[in-house]
Protein backbone atom coordinates (compact mmCIF):
# COMPACT_ATOMS: atom_id res chain seq x y z
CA UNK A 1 6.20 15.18 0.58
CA UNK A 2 4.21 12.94 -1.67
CA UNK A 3 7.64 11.13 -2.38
CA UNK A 4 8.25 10.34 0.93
CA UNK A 5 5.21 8.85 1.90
CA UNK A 6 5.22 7.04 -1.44
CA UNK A 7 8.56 5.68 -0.85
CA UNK A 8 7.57 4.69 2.84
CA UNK A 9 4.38 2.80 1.90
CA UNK A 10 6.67 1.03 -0.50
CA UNK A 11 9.54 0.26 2.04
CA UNK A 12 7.00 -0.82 4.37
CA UNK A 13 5.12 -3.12 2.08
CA UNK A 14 8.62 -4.30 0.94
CA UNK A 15 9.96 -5.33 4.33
CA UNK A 16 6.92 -6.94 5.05
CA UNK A 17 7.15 -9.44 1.87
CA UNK A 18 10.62 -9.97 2.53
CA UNK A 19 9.81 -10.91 6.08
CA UNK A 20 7.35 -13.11 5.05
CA UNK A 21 9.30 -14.67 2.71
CA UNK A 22 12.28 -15.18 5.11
CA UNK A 23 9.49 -16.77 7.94
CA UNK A 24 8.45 -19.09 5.01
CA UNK A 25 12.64 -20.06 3.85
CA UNK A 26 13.17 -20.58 7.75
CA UNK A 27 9.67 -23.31 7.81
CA UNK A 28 11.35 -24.39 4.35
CA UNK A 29 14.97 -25.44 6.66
CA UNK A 30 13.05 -26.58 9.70
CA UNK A 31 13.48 -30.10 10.66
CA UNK A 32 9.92 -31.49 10.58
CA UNK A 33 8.36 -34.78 8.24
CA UNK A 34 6.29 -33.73 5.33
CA UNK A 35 3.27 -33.90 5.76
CA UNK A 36 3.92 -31.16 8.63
CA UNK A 37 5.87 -29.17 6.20
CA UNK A 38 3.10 -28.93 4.03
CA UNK A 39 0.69 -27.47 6.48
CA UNK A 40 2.82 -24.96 8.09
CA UNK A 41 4.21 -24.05 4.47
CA UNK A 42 0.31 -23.98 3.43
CA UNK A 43 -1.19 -21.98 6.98
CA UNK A 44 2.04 -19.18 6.71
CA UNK A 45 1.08 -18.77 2.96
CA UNK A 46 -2.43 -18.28 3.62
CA UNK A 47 -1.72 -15.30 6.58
CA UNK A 48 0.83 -13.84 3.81
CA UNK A 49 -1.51 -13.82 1.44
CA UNK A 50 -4.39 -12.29 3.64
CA UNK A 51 -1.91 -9.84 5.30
CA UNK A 52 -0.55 -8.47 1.90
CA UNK A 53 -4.52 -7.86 0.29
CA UNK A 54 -5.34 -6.22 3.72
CA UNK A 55 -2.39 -3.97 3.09
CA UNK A 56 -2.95 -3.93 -0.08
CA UNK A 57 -6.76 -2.61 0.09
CA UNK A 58 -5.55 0.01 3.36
CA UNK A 59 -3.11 1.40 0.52
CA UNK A 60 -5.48 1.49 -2.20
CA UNK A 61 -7.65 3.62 0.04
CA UNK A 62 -5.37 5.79 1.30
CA UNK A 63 -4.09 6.64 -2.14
CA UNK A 64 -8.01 7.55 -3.07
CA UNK A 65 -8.36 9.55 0.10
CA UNK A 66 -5.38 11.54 -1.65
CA UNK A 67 -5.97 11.67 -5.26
CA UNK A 68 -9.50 12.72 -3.69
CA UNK A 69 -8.24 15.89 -1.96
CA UNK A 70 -5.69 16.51 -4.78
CA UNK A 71 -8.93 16.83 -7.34
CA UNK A 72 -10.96 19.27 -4.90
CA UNK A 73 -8.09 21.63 -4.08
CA UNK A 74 -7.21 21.60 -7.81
CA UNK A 75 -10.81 22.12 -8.71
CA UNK A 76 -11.37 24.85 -6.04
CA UNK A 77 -7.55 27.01 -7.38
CA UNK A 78 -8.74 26.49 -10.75
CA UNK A 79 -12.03 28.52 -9.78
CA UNK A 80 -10.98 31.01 -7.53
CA UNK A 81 -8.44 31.48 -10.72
CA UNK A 82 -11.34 31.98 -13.41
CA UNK A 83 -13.03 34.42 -10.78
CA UNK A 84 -9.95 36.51 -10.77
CA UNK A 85 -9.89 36.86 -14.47
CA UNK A 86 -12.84 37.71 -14.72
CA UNK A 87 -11.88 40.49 -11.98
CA UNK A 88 -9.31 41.72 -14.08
CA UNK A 89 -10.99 42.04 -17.53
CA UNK A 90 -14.14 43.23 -16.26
């Protein structure tokens, strides 16, 4: 299940860079002088840019929130583990 949501995260993060980079080809093609290139090219960049290190950080997060969880459920099997050894020697 991990996989999956790995490998969706990734997809999704994927599309969305391709996207962006296809929105910034199709400014790139656009009939338009310069100086207007420029500052589309330069406002589109700066939304990618913020868009990908807000995804970035909601990742990041969500990955803690997991490894989190992970460490607590390992740390409460690996007790409730060493309580029933000590059952069964003592």
């Amino acid at each position: 299940m991990r996989r999956h949501h790995t490998s969706t995260t990734a997809e999704v993060v994927s599309f969305s860079a391709g996207a962006l980079v296809g929105a910034g080809l199709a400014l790139l093609y656009a009939p338009k002088t310069g100086h207007e290139m420029r500052e589309k090219v330069s406002d589109v960049t700066g939304d990618a840019i913020a868009k990908m290190k807000g995804m970035t950080a909601e990742a990041q997060e969500k990955f803690s929130q997991k490894m989190q969880r992970g460490r607590e459920f390992a740390e409460e099997k690996a007790a409730e583990f060493s309580e029933s050894k000590e059952e069964l020697y003592h």
